[in-house]
C-alpha atoms as a PDB file:
ATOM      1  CA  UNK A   1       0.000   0.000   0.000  1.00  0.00           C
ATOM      2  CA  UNK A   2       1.328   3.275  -0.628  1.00  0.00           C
ATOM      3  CA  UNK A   3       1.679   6.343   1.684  1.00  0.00           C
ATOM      4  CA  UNK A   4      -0.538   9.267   0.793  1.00  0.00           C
ATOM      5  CA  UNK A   5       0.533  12.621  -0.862  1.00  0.00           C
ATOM      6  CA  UNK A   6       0.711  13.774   3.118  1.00  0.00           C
ATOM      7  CA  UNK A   7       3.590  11.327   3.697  1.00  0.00           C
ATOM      8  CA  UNK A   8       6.702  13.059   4.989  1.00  0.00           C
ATOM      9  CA  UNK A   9       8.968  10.192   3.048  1.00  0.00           C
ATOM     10  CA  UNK A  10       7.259  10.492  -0.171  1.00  0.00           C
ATOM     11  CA  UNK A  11      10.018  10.465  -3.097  1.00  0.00           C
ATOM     12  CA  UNK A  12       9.762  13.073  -5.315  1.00  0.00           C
ATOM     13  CA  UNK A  13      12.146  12.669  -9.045  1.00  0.00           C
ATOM     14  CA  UNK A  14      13.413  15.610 -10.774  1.00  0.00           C
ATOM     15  CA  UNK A  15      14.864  15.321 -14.076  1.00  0.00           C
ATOM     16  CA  UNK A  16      16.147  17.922 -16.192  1.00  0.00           C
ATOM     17  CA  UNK A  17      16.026  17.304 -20.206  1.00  0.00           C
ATOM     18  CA  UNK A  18      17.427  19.097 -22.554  1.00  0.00           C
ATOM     19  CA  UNK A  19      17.358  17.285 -26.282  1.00  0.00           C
ATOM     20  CA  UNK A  20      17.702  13.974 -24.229  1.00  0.00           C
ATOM     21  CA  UNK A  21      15.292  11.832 -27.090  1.00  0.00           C
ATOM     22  CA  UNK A  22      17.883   9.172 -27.460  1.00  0.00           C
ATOM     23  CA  UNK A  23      17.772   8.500 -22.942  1.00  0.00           C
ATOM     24  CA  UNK A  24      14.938   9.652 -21.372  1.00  0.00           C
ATOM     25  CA  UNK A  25      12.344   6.812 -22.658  1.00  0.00           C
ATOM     26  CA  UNK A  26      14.741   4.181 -20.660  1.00  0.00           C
ATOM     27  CA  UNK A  27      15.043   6.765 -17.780  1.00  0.00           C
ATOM     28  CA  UNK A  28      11.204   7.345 -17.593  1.00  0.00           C
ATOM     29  CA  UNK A  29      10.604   3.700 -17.689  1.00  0.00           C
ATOM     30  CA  UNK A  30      13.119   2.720 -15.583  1.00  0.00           C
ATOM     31  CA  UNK A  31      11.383   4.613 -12.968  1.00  0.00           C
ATOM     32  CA  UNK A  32       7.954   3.279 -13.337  1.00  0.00           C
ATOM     33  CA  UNK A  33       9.152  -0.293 -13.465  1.00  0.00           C
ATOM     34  CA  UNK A  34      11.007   0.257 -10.165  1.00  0.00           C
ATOM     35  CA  UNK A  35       8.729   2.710  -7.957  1.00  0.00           C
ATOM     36  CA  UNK A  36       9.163   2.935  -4.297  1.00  0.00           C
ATOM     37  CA  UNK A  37       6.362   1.542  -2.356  1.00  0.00           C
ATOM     38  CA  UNK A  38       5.226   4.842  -0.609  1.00  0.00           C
ATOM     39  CA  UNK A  39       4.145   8.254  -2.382  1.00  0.00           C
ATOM     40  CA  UNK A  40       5.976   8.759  -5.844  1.00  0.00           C
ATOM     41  CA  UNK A  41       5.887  11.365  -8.720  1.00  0.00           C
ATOM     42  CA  UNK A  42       8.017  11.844 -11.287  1.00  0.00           C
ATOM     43  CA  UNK A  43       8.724  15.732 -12.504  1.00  0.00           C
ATOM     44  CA  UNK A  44      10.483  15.829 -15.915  1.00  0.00           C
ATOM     45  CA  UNK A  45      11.681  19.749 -16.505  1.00  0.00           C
ATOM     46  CA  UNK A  46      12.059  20.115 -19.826  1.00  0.00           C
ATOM     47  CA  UNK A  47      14.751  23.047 -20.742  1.00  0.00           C
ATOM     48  CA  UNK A  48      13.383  23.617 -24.410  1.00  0.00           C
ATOM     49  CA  UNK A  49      14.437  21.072 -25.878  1.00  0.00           C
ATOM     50  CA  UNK A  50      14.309  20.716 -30.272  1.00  0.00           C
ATOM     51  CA  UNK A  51      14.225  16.977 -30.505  1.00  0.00           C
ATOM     52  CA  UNK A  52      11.155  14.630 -29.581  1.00  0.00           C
ATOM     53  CA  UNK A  53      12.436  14.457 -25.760  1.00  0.00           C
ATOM     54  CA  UNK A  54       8.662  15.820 -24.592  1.00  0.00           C
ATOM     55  CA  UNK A  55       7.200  13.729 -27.112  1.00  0.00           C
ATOM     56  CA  UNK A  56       8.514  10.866 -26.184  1.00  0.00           C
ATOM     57  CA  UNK A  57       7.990  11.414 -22.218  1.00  0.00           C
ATOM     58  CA  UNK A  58       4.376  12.450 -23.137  1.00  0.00           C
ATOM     59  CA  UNK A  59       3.790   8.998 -24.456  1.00  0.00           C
ATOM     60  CA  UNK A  60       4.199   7.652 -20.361  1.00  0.00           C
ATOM     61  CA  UNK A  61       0.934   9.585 -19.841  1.00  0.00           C
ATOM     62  CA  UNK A  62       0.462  11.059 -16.233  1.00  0.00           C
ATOM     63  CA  UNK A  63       2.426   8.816 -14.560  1.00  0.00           C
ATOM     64  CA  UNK A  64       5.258  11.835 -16.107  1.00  0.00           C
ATOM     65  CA  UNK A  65       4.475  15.596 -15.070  1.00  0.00           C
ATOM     66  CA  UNK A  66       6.155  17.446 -17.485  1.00  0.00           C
ATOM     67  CA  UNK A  67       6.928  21.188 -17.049  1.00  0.00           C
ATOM     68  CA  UNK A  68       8.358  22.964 -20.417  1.00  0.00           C
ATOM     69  CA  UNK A  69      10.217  25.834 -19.432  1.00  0.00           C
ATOM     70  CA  UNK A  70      10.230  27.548 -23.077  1.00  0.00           C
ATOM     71  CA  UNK A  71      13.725  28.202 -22.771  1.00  0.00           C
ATOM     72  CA  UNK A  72      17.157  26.642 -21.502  1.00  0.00           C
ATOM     73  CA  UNK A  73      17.114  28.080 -18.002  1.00  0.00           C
ATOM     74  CA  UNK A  74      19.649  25.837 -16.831  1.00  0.00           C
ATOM     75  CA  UNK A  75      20.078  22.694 -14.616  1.00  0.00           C
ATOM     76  CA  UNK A  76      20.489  24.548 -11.401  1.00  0.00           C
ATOM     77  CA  UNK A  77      17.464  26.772 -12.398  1.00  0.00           C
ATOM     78  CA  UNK A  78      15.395  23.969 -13.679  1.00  0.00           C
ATOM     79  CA  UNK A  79      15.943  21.420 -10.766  1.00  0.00           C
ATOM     80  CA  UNK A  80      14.603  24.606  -8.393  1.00  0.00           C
ATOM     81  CA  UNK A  81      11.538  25.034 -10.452  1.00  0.00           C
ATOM     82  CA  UNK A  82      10.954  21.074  -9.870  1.00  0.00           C
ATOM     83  CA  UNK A  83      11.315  21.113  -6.058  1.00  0.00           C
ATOM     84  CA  UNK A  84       8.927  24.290  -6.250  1.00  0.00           C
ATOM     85  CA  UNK A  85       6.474  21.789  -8.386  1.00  0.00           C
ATOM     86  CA  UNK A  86       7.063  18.685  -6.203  1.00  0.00           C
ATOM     87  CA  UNK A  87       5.703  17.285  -2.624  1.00  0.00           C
ATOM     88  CA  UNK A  88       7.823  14.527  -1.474  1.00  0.00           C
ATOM     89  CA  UNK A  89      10.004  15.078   1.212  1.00  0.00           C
ATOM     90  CA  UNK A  90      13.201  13.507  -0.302  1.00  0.00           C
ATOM     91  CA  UNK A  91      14.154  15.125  -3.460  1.00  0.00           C
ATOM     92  CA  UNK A  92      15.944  12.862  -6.166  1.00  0.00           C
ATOM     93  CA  UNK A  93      17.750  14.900  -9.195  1.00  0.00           C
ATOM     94  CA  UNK A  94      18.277  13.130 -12.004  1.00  0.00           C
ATOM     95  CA  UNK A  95      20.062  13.112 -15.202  1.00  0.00           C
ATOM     96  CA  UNK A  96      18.148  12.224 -18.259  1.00  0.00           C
ATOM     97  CA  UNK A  97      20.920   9.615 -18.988  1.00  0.00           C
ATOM     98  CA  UNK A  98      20.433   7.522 -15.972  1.00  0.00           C
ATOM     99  CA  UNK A  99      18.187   4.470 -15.049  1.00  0.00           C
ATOM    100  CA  UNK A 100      17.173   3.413 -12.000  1.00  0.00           C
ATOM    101  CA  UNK A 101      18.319  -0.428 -11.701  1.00  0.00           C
ATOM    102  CA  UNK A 102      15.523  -2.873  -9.350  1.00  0.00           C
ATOM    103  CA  UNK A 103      15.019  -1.714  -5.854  1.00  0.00           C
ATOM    104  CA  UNK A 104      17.474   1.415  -6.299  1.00  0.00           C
ATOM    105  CA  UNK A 105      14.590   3.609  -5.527  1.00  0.00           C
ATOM    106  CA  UNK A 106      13.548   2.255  -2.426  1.00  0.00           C
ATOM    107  CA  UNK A 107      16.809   1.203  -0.770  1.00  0.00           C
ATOM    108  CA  UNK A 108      17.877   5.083  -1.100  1.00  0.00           C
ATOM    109  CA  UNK A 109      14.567   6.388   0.646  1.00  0.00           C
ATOM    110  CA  UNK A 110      15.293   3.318   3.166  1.00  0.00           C
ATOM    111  CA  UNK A 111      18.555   4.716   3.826  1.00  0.00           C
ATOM    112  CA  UNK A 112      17.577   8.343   4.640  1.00  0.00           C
ATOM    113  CA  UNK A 113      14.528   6.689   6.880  1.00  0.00           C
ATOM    114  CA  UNK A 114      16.694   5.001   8.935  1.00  0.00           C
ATOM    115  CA  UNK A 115      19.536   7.404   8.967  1.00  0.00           C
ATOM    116  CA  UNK A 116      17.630  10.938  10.085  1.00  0.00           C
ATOM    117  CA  UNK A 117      21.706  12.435  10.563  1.00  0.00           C
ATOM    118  CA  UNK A 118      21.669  12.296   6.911  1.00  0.00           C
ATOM    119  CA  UNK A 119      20.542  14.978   4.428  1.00  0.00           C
ATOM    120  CA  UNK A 120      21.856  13.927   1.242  1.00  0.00           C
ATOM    121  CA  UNK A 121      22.820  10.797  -0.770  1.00  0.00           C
ATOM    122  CA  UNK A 122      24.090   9.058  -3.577  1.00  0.00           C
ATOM    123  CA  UNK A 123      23.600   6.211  -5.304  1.00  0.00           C
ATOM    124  CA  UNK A 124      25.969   3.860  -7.213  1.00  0.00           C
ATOM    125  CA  UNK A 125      26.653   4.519 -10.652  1.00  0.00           C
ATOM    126  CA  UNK A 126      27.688   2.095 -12.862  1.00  0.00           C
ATOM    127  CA  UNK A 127      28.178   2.250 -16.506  1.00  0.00           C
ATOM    128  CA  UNK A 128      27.020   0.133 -19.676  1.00  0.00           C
ATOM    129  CA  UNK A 129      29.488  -2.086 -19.162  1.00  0.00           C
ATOM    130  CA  UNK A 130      28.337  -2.699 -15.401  1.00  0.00           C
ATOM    131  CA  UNK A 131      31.638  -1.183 -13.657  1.00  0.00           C
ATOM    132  CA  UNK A 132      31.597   1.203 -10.903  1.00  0.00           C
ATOM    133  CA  UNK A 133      32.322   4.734 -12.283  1.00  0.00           C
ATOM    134  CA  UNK A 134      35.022   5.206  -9.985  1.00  0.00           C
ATOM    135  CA  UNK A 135      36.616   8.848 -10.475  1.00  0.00           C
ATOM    136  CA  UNK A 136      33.131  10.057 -11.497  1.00  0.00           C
ATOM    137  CA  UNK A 137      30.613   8.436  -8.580  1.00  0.00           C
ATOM    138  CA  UNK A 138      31.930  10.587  -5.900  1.00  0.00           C
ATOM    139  CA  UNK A 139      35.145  13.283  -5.270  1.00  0.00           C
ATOM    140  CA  UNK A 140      36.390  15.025  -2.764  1.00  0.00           C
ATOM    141  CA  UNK A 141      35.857  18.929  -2.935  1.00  0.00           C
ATOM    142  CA  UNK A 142      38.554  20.880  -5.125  1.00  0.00           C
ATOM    143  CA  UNK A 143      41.262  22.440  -3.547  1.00  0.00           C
ATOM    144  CA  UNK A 144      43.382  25.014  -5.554  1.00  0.00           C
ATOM    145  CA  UNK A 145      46.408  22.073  -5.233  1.00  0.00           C
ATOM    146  CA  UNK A 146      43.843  19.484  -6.611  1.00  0.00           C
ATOM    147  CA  UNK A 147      42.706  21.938  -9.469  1.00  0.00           C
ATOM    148  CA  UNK A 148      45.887  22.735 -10.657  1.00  0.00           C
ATOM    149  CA  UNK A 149      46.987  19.392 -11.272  1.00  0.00           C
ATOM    150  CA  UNK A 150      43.965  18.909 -13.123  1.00  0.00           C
ATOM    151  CA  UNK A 151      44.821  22.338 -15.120  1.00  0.00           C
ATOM    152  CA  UNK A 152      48.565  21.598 -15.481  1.00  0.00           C
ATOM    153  CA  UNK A 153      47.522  18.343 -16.616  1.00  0.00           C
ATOM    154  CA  UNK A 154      49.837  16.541 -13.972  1.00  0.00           C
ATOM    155  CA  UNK A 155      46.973  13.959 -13.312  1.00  0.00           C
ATOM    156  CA  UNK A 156      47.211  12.865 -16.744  1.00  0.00           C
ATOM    157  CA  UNK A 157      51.469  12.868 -16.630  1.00  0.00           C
ATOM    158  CA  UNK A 158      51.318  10.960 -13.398  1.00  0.00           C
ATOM    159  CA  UNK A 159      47.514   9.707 -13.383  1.00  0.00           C
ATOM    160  CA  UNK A 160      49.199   7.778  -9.904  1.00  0.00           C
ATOM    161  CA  UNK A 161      49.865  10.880  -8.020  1.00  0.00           C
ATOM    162  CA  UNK A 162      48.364  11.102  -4.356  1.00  0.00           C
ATOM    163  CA  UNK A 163      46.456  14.165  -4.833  1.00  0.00           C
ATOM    164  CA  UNK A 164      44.423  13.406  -7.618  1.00  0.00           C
ATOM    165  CA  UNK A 165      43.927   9.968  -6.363  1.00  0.00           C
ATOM    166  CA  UNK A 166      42.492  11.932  -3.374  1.00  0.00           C
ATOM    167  CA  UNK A 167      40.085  14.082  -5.036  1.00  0.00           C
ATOM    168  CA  UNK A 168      38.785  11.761  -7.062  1.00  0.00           C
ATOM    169  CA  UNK A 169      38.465   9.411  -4.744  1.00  0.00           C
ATOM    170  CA  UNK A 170      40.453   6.929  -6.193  1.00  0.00           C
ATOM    171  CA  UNK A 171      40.993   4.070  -3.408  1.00  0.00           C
ATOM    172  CA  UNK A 172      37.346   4.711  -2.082  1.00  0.00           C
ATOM    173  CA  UNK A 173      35.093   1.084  -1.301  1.00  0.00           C
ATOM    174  CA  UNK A 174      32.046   1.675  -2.677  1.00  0.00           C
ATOM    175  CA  UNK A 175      31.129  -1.512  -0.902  1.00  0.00           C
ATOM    176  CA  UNK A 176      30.101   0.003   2.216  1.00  0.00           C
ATOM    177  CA  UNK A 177      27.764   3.211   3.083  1.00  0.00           C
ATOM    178  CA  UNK A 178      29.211   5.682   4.271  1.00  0.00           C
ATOM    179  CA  UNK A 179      29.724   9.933   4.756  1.00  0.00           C
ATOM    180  CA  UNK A 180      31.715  11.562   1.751  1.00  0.00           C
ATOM    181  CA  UNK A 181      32.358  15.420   0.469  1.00  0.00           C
ATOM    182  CA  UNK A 182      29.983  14.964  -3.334  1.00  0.00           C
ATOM    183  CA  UNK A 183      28.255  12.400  -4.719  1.00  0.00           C
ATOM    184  CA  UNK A 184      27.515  13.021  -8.367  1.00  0.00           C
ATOM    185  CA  UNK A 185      24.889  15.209  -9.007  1.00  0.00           C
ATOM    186  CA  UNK A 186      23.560  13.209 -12.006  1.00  0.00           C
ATOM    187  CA  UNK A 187      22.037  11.191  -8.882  1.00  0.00           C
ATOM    188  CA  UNK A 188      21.704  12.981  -5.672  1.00  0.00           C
ATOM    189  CA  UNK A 189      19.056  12.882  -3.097  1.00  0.00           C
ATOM    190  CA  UNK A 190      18.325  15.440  -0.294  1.00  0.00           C
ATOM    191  CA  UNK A 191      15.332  16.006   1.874  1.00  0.00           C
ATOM    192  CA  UNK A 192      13.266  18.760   1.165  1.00  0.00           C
ATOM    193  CA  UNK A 193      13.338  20.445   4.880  1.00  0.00           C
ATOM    194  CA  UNK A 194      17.454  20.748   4.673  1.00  0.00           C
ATOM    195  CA  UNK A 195      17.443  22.010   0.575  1.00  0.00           C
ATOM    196  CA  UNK A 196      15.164  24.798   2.052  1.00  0.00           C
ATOM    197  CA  UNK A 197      17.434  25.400   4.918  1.00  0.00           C
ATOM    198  CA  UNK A 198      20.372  25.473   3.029  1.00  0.00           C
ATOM    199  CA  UNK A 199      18.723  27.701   0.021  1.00  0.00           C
ATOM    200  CA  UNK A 200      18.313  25.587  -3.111  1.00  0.00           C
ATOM    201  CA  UNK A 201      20.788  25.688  -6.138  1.00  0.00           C
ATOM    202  CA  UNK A 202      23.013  28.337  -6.792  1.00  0.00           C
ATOM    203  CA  UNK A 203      21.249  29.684 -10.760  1.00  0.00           C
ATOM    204  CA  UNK A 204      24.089  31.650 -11.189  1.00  0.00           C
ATOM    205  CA  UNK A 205      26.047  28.155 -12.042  1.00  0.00           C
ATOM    206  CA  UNK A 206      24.731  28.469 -15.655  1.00  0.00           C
ATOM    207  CA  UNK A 207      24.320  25.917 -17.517  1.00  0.00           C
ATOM    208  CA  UNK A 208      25.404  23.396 -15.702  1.00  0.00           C
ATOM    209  CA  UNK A 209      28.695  22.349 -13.495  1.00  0.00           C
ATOM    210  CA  UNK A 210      29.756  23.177  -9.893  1.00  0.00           C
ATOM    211  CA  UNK A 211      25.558  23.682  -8.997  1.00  0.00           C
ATOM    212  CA  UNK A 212      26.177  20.212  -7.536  1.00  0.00           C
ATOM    213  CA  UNK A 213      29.583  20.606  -5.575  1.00  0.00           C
ATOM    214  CA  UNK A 214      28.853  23.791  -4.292  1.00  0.00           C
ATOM    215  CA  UNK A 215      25.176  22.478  -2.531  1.00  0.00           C
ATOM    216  CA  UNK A 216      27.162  19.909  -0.957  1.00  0.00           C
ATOM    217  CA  UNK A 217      30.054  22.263   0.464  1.00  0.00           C
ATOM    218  CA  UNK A 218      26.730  24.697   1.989  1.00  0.00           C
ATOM    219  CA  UNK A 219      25.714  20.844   3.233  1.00  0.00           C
ATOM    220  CA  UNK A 220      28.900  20.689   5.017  1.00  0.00           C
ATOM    221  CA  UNK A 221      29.065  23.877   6.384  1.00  0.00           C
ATOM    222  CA  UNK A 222      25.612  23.695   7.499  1.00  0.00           C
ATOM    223  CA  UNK A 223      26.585  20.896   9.750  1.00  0.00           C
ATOM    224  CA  UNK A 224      24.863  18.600   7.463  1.00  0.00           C
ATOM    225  CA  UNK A 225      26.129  14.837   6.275  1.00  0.00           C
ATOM    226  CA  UNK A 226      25.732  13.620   3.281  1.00  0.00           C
ATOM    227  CA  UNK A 227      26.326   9.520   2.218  1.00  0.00           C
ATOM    228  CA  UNK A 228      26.652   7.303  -0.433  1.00  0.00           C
ATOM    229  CA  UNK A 229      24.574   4.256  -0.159  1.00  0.00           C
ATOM    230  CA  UNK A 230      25.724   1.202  -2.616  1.00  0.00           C
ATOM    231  CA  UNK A 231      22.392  -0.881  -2.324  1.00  0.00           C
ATOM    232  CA  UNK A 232      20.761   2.031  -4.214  1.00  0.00           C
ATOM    233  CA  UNK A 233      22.416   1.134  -8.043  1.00  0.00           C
ATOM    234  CA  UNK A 234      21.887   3.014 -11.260  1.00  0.00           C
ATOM    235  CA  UNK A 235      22.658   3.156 -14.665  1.00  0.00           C
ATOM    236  CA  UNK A 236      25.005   5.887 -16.019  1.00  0.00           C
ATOM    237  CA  UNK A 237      25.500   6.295 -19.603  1.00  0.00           C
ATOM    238  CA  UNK A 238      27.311   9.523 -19.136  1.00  0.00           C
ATOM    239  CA  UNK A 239      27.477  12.889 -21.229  1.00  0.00           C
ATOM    240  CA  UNK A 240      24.570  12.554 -23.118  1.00  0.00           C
ATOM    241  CA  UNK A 241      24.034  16.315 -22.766  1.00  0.00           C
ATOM    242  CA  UNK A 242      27.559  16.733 -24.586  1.00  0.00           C
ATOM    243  CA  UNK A 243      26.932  15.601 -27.529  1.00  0.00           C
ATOM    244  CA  UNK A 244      24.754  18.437 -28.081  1.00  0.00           C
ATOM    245  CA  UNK A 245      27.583  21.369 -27.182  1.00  0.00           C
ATOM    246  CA  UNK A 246      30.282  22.364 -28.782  1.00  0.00           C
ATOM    247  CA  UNK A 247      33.449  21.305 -27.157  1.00  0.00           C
ATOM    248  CA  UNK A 248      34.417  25.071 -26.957  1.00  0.00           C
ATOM    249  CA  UNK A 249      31.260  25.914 -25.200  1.00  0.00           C
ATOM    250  CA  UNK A 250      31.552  23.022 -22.779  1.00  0.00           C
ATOM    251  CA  UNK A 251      35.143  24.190 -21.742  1.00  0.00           C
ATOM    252  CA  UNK A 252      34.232  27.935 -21.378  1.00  0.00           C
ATOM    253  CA  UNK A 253      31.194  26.879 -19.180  1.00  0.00           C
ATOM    254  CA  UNK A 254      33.095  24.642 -17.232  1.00  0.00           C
ATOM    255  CA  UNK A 255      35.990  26.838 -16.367  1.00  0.00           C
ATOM    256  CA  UNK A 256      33.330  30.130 -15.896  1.00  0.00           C
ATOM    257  CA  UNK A 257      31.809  27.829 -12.936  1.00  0.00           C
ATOM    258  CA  UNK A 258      34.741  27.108 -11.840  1.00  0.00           C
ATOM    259  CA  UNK A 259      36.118  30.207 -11.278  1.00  0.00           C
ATOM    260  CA  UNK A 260      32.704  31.366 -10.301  1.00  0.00           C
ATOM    261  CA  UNK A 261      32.715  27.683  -7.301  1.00  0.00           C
ATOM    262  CA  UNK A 262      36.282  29.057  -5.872  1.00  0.00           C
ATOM    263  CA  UNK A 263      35.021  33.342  -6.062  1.00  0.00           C
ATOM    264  CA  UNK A 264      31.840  32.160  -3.454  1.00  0.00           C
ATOM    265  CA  UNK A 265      34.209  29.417  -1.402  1.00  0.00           C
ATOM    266  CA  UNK A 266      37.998  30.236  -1.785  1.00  0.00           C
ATOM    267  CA  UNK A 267      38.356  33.453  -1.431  1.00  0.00           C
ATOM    268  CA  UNK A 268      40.347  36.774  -3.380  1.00  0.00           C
ATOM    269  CA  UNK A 269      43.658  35.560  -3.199  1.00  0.00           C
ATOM    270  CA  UNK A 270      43.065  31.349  -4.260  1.00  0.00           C
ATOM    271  CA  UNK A 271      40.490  32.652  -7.690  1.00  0.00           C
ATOM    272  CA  UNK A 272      43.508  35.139  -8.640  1.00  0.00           C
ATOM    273  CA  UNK A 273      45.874  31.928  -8.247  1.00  0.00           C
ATOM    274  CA  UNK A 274      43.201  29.842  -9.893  1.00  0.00           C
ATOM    275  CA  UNK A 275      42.863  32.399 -13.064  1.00  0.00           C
ATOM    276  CA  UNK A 276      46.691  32.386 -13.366  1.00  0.00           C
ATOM    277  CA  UNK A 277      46.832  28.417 -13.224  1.00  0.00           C
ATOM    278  CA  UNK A 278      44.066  28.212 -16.403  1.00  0.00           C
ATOM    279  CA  UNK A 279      46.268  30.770 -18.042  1.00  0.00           C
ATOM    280  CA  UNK A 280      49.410  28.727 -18.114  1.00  0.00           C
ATOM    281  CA  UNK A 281      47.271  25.849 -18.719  1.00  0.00           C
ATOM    282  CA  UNK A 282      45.798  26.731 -21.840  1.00  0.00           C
ATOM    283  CA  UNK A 283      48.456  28.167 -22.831  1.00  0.00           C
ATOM    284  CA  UNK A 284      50.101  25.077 -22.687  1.00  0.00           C
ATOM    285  CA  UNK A 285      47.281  22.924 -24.353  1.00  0.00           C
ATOM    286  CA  UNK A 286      47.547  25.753 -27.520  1.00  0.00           C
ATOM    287  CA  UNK A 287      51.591  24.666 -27.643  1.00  0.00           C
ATOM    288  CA  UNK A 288      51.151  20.971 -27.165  1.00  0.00           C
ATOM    289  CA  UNK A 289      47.743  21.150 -29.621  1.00  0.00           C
ATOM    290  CA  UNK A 290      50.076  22.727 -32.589  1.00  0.00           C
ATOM    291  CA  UNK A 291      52.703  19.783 -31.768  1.00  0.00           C
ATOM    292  CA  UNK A 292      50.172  16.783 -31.002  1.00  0.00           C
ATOM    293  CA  UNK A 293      46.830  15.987 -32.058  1.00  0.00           C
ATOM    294  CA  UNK A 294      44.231  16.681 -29.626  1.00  0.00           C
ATOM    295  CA  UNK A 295      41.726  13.973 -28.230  1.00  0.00           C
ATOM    296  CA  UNK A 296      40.112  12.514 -31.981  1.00  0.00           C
ATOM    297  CA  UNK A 297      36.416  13.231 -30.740  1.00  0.00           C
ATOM    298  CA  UNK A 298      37.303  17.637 -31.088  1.00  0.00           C
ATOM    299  CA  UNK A 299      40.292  17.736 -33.574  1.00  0.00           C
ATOM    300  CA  UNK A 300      42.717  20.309 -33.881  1.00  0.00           C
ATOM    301  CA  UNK A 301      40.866  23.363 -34.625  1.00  0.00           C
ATOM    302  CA  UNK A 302      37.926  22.975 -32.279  1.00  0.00           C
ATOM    303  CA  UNK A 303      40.288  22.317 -29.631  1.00  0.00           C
ATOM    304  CA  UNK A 304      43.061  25.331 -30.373  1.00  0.00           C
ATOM    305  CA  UNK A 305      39.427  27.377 -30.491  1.00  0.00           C
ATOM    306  CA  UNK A 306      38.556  25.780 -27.131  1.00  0.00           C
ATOM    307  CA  UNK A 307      41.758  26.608 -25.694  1.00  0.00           C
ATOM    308  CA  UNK A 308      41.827  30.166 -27.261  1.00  0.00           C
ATOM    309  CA  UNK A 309      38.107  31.097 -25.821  1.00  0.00           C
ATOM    310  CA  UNK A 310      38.987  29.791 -22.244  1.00  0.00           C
ATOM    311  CA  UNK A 311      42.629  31.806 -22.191  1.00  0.00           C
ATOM    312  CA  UNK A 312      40.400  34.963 -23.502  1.00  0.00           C
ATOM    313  CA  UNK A 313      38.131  34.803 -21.072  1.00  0.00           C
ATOM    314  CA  UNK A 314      40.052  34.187 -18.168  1.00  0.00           C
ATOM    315  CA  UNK A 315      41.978  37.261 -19.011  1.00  0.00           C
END
């Protein structure tokens, strides 16, 4: 039997779409073919998309409330405008490419029932292929040491080094439950009473990126814990809302957020660091683009215009 509306540990599931046609029919039906047994709704927030992503959701009947936004407000933006829409007290975002595997639902809500300390969880991500998405699932939050690495592109010299092995969480057992910094937020639970407390997404994250670490940093500071729980397992495919964006907007988003993540958290002195770090790394990336060829999936030019855009803007 299933709780009312009323119940304070109804599941509510936000997913933000944006041109997702070729996921969000196994999402949506993932969903339905694993529902909690208490109150559930599922809240798709469409971000204008131009393919048949509503069409295709429409086709689940009511069992889907879709919202179209008429424009591309944003994942922060659009995941706020779901909780505004929604009634359960634990608040699942979603990405469009993920699918809930059998009993993932309910072992998460489980989870936050018995653990009332908690205000915020993840699930287990696996890919395609069935692996655990290790590097991806959860991270520790950036530090300007961790970032540069990352920039100077010392994780991918010496992908062994301790401090990337550390923020990425490397040597983590995702056997066990237990407290960490960030789940991903392609899967993250909180309750509705704490995402009040702690004052919803940060829209300014635009269009996506950082929205997700930066909640869980406010989490932290708030006093609050947040878990990962391995019993709940989903489905990842993974950057399905890349292969709509240019690989020179992706990078100017991503480093705009991230500049924008360390401005709110780090302070005057580590974002002036952080701006000269992408500087010399991009400047580097132009050099070695002119002597190597860049990843095969962006080529040469899109990447030297990647490279070019971030250095540009950054200065």
């Amino acid at each position: 039997m299933r709780a009312s509306p009323q119940s304070p540990r109804g599941l509510s599931v936000i997913i933000v779409s944006w041109n997702a046609a070729s996921t969000i029919e196994a999402c949506l039906d993932s969903l339905l073919a694993h529902a909690p047994d208490r109150f559930f709704e599922i809240l798709m927030m469409d971000n204008a998309s131009t393919d048949a992503t509503v069409d295709l959701a429409r086709r689940r009947g009511e069992r889907v409330r879709i919202t179209e936004l008429g424009e591309n407000r944003g994942f922060a933006a659009a995941c706020n405008e779901g909780y505004r829409r929604s009634r359960g007290e634990y608040l699942l975002f979603l990405n469009s490419d993920i699918e809930a595997l059998p009993a993932a639902l309910e072992n998460l809500c489980r989870f936050m029932d018995s653990h009332p300390a908690a205000a915020a969880a993840g699930g287990k991500l696996v890919g395609t292929d069935g692996m655990v998405q290790k590097g991806f699932n959860v991270r520790g939050f950036p530090t300007l040491v961790s970032t540069a690495f990352e920039i100077l592109m010392v994780d991918k010299i010496l992908p062994g080094n301790r401090v990337s092995r550390k923020q990425r969480m490397l040597d983590f057992s995702y056997a066990d439950a237990s407290e960490v910094d960030q789940p991903a937020g392609a899967c993250f639970l909180v309750r509705r009473s704490v995402f009040e407390t702690v004052g919803l997404f940060d829209e300014r994250f635009y269009p996506a990126w950082f929205e997700d670490v930066d909640l869980c940093l406010r989490l932290r500071e708030n006093g609050s814990k947040v878990f990962f729980v391995p019993e709940a397992a989903f489905r990842h495919r993974g950057a399905a809302s890349l292969e709509h964006l240019a690989y020179r907007e992706f990078l100017s988003f991503w480093y705009k957020n991230l500049l924008r993540y360390f401005e709110k958290h780090r302070g005057k002195s580590s974002t002036l660091l952080l701006r000269g770090l992408i500087v010399i790394g991009m400047s580097a990336r132009m050099l070695a683009g002119f002597l190597v060829r860049p990843k095969p999936s962006v080529g040469r030019k899109d990447a030297l215009a990647a490279y070019w855009r971030v250095l540009r803007e950054t200065l």
